[in-house]
C-alpha atoms as a PDB file:
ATOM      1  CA  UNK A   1       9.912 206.684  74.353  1.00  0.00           C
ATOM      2  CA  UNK A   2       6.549 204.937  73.324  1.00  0.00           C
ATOM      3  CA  UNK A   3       5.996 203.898  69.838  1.00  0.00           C
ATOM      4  CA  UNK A   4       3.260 206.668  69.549  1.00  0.00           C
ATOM      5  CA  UNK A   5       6.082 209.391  70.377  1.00  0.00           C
ATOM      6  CA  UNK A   6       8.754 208.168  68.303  1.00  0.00           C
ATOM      7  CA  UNK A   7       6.474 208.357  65.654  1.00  0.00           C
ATOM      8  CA  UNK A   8       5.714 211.900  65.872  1.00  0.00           C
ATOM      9  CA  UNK A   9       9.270 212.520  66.259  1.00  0.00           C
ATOM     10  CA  UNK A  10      10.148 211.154  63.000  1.00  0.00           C
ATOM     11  CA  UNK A  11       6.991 213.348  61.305  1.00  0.00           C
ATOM     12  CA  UNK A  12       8.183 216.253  62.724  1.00  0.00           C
ATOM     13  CA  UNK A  13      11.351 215.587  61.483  1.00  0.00           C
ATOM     14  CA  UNK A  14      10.621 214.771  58.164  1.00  0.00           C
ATOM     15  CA  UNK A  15       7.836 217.921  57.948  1.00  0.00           C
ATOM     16  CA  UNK A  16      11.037 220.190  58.417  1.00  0.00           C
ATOM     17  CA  UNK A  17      13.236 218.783  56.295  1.00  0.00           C
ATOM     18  CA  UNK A  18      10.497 219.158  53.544  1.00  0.00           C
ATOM     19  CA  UNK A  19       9.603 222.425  54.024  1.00  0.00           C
ATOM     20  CA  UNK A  20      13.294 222.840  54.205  1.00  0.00           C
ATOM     21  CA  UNK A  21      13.752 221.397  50.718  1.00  0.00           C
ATOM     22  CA  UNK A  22      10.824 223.117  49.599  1.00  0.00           C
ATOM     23  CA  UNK A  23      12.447 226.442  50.599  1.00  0.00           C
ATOM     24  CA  UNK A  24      15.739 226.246  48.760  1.00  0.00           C
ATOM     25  CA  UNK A  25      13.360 224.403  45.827  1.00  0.00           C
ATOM     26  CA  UNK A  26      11.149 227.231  45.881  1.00  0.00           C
ATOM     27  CA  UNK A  27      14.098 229.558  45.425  1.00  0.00           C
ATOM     28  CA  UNK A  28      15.773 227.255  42.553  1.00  0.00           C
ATOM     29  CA  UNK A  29      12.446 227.487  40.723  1.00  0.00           C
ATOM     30  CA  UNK A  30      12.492 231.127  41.024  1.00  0.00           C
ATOM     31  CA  UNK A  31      15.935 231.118  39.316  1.00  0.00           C
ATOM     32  CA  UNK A  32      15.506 227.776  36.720  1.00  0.00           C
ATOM     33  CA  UNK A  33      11.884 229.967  35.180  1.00  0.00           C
ATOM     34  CA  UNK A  34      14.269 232.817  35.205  1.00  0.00           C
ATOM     35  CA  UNK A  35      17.140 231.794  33.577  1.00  0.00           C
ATOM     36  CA  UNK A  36      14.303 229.738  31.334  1.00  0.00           C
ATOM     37  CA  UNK A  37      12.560 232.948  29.933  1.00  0.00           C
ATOM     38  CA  UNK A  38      16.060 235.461  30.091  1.00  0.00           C
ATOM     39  CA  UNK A  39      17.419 232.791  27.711  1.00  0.00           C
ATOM     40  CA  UNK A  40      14.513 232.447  25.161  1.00  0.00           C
ATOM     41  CA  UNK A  41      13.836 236.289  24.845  1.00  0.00           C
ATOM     42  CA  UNK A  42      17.588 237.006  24.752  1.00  0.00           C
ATOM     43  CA  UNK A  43      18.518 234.310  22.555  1.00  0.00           C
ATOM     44  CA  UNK A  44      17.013 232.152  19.353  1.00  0.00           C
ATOM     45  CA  UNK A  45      17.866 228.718  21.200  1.00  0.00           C
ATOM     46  CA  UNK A  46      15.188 225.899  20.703  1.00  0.00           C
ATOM     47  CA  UNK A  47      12.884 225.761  23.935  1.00  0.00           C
ATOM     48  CA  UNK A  48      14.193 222.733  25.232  1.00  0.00           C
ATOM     49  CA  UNK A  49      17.940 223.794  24.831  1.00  0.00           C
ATOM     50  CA  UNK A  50      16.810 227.029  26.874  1.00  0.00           C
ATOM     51  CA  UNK A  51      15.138 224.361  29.538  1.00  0.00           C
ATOM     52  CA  UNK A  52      18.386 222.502  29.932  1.00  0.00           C
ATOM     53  CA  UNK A  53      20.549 225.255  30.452  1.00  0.00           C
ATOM     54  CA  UNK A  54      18.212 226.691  32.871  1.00  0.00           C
ATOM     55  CA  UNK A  55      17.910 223.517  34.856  1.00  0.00           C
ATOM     56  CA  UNK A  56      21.463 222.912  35.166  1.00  0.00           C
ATOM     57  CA  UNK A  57      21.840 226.403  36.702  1.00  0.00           C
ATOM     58  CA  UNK A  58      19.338 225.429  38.769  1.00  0.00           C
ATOM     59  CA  UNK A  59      20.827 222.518  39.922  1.00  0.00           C
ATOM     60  CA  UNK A  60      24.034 224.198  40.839  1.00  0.00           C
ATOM     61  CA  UNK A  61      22.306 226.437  43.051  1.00  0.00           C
ATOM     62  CA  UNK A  62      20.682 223.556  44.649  1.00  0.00           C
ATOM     63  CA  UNK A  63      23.086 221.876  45.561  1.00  0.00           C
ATOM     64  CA  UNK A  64      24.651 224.533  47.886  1.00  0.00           C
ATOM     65  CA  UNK A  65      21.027 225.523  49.516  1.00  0.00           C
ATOM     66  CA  UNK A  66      20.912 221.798  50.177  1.00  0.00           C
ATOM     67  CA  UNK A  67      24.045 220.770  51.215  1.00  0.00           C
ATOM     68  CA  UNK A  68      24.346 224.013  53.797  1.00  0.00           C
ATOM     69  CA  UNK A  69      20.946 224.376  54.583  1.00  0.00           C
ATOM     70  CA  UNK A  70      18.343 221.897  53.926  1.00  0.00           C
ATOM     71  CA  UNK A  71      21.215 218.628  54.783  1.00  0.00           C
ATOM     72  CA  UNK A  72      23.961 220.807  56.728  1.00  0.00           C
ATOM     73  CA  UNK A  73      23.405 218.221  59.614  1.00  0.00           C
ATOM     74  CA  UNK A  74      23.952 215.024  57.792  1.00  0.00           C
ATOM     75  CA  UNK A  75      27.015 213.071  56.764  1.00  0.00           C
ATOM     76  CA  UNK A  76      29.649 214.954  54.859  1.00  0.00           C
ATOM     77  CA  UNK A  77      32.857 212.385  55.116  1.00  0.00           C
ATOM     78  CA  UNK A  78      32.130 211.722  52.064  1.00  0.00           C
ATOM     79  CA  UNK A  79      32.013 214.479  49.730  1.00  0.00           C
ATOM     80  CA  UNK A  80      32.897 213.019  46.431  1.00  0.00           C
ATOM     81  CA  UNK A  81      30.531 210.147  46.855  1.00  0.00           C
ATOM     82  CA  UNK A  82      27.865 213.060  47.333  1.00  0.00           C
ATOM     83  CA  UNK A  83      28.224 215.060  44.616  1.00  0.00           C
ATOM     84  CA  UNK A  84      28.586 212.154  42.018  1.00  0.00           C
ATOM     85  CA  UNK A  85      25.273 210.666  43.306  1.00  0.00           C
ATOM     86  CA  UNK A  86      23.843 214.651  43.340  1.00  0.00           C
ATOM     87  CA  UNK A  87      24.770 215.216  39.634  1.00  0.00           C
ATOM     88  CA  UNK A  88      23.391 211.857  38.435  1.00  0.00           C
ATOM     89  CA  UNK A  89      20.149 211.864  40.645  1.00  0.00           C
ATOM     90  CA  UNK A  90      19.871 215.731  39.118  1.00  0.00           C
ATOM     91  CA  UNK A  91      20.796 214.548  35.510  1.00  0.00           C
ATOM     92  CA  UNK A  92      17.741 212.284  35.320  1.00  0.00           C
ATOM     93  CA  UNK A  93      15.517 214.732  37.101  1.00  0.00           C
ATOM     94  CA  UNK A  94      16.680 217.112  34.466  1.00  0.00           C
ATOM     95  CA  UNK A  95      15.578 214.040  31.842  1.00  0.00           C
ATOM     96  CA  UNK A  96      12.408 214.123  33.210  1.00  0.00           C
ATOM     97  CA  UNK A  97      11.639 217.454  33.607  1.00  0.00           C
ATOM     98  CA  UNK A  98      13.118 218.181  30.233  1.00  0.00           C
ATOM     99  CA  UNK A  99      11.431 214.990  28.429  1.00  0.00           C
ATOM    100  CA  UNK A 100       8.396 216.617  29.619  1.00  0.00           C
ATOM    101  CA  UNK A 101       8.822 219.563  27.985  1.00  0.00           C
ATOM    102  CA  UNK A 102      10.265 218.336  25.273  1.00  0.00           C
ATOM    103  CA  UNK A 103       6.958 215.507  24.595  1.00  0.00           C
ATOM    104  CA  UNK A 104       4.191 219.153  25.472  1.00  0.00           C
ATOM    105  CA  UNK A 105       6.557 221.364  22.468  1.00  0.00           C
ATOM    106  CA  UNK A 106       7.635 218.619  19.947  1.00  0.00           C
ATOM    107  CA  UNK A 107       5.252 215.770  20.341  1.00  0.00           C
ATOM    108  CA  UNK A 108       1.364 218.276  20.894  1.00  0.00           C
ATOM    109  CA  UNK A 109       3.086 220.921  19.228  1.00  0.00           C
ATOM    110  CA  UNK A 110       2.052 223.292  22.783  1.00  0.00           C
ATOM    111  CA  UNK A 111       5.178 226.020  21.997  1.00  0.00           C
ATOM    112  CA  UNK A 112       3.223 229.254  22.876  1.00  0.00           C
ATOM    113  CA  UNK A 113       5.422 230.868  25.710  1.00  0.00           C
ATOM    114  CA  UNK A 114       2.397 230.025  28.317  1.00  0.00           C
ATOM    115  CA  UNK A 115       2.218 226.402  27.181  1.00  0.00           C
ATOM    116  CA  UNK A 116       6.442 226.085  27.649  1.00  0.00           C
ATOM    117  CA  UNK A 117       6.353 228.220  30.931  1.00  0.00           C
ATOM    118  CA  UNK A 118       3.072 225.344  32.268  1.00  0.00           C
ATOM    119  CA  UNK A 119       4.894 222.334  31.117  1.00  0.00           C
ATOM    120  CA  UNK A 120       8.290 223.551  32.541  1.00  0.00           C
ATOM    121  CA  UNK A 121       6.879 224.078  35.731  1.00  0.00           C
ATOM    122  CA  UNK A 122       5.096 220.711  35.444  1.00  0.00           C
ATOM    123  CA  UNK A 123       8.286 219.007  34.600  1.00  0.00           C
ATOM    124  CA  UNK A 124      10.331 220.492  37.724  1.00  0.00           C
ATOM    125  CA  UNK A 125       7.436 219.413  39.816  1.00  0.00           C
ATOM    126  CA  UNK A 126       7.315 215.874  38.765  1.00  0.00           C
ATOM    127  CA  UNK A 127      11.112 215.716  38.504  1.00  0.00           C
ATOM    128  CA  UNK A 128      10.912 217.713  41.926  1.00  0.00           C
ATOM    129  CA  UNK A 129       9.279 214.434  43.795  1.00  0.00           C
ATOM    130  CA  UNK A 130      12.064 212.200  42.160  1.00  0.00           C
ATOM    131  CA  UNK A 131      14.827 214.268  43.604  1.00  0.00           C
ATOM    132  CA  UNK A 132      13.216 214.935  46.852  1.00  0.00           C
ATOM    133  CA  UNK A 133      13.144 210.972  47.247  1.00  0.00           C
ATOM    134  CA  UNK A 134      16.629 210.295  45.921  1.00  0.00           C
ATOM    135  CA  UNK A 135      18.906 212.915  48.026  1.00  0.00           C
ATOM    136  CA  UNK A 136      17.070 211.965  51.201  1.00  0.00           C
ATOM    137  CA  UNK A 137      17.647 208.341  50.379  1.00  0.00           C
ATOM    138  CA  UNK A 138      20.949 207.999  48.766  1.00  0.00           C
ATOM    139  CA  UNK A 139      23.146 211.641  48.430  1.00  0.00           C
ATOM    140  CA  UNK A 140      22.366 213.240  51.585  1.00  0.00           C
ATOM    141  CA  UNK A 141      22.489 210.155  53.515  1.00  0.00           C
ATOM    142  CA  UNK A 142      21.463 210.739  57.458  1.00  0.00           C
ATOM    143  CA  UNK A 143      23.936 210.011  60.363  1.00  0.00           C
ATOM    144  CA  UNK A 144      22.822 207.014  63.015  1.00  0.00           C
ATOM    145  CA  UNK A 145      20.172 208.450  65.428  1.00  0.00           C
ATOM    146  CA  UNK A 146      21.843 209.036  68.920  1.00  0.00           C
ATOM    147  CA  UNK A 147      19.503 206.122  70.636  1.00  0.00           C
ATOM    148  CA  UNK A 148      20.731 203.683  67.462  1.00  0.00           C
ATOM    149  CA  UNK A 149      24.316 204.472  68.431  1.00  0.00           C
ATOM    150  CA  UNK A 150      23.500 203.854  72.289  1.00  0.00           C
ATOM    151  CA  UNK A 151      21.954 200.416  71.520  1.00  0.00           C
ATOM    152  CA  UNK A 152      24.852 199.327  69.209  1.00  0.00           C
ATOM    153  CA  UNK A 153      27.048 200.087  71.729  1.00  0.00           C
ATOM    154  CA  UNK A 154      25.427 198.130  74.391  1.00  0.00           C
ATOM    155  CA  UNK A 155      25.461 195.175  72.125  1.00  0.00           C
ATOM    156  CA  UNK A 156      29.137 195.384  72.720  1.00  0.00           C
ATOM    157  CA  UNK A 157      28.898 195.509  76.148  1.00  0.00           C
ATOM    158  CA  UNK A 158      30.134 199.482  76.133  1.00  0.00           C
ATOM    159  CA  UNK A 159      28.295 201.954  78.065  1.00  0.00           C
ATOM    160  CA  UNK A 160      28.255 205.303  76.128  1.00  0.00           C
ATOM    161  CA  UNK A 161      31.080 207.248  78.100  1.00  0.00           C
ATOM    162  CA  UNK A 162      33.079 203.844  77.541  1.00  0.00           C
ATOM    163  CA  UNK A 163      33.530 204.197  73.955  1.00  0.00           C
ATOM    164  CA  UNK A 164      33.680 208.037  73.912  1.00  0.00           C
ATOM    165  CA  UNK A 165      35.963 208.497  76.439  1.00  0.00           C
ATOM    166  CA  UNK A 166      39.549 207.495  76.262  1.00  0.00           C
ATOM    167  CA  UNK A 167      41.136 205.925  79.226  1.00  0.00           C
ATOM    168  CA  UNK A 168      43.978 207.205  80.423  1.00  0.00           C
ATOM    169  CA  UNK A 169      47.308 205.848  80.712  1.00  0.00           C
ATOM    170  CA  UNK A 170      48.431 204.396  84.322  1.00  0.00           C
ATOM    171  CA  UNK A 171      52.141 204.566  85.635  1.00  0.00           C
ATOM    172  CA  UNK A 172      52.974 202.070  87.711  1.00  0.00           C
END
């Protein structure tokens, strides 16, 4: 495969599993601005208190669009390792979503329900480019590429059906 090819293979690749994230992202915005403005015109909570309890339902429903449809094809041998790393990469996206937020209503005083909706959504697109960048990198980690596994194995003198294939047992 020529450098040129492999190239586009890997952009491809990457272009679906973005719009892939941005699907199940898409959908997890729909419910954290939900859950956002149920929870501030059903209850007296503090703006930011509504934010965080909306973003960690959020972030539950992530986590399954990701892991079984965004990710379903990567690595899942190690499923406590993954949701430890999910939960802290989400806690400090919530920070920073939620910081936002918090700066726009406390800090500029900007607590109409327009200016907390716009600085919400601001926050859970900045936080969005943090998370996209940590699960890809270090919770949904990806499994060796086929030709990766190939070349290993030739380094130790194998030939593909060599290492997959058992051999059998001879009777003498």
């Amino acid at each position: 495969m020529s450098e040129r090819s492999a190239l586009r293979v890997r952009l491809d690749r990457l272009a679906r599993e973005f719009a892939k994230f941005g699907a199940v992202g898409g959908v997890g915005l729909l419910v954290d601005l939900g859950v956002f403005n149920l929870v501030r015109h059903v209850t007296e909570l503090p703006v930011v208190r509504a934010s965080v309890i909306a973003t960690v339902v959020a972030i539950a429903f992530n986590y399954v669009g990701f892991r079984y449809f965004t990710y379903k094809d990567r690595d899942k041998s190690r499923r406590t390792r993954e949701l430890t790393l999910f939960f802290v990469f989400s806690a400090i996206g919530l920070v920073i979503q939620n910081g936002l937020l918090y700066a726009a209503t406390y800090g500029f005083g900007w607590d109409t329900p327009l200016q907390s909706n716009f600085f919400k959504f601001f926050g859970i697109g900045v936080a969005t480019l943090f998370r996209f960048w940590s699960y890809r990198t270090w919770v949904f980690r990806a499994l060796p590429e086929p030709e990766v596994v190939h070349t290993s194995e030739s380094l130790l003198g194998q030939t593909p059906k060599q290492a997959v294939r058992p051999q059998p047992d001879r009777v003498a």
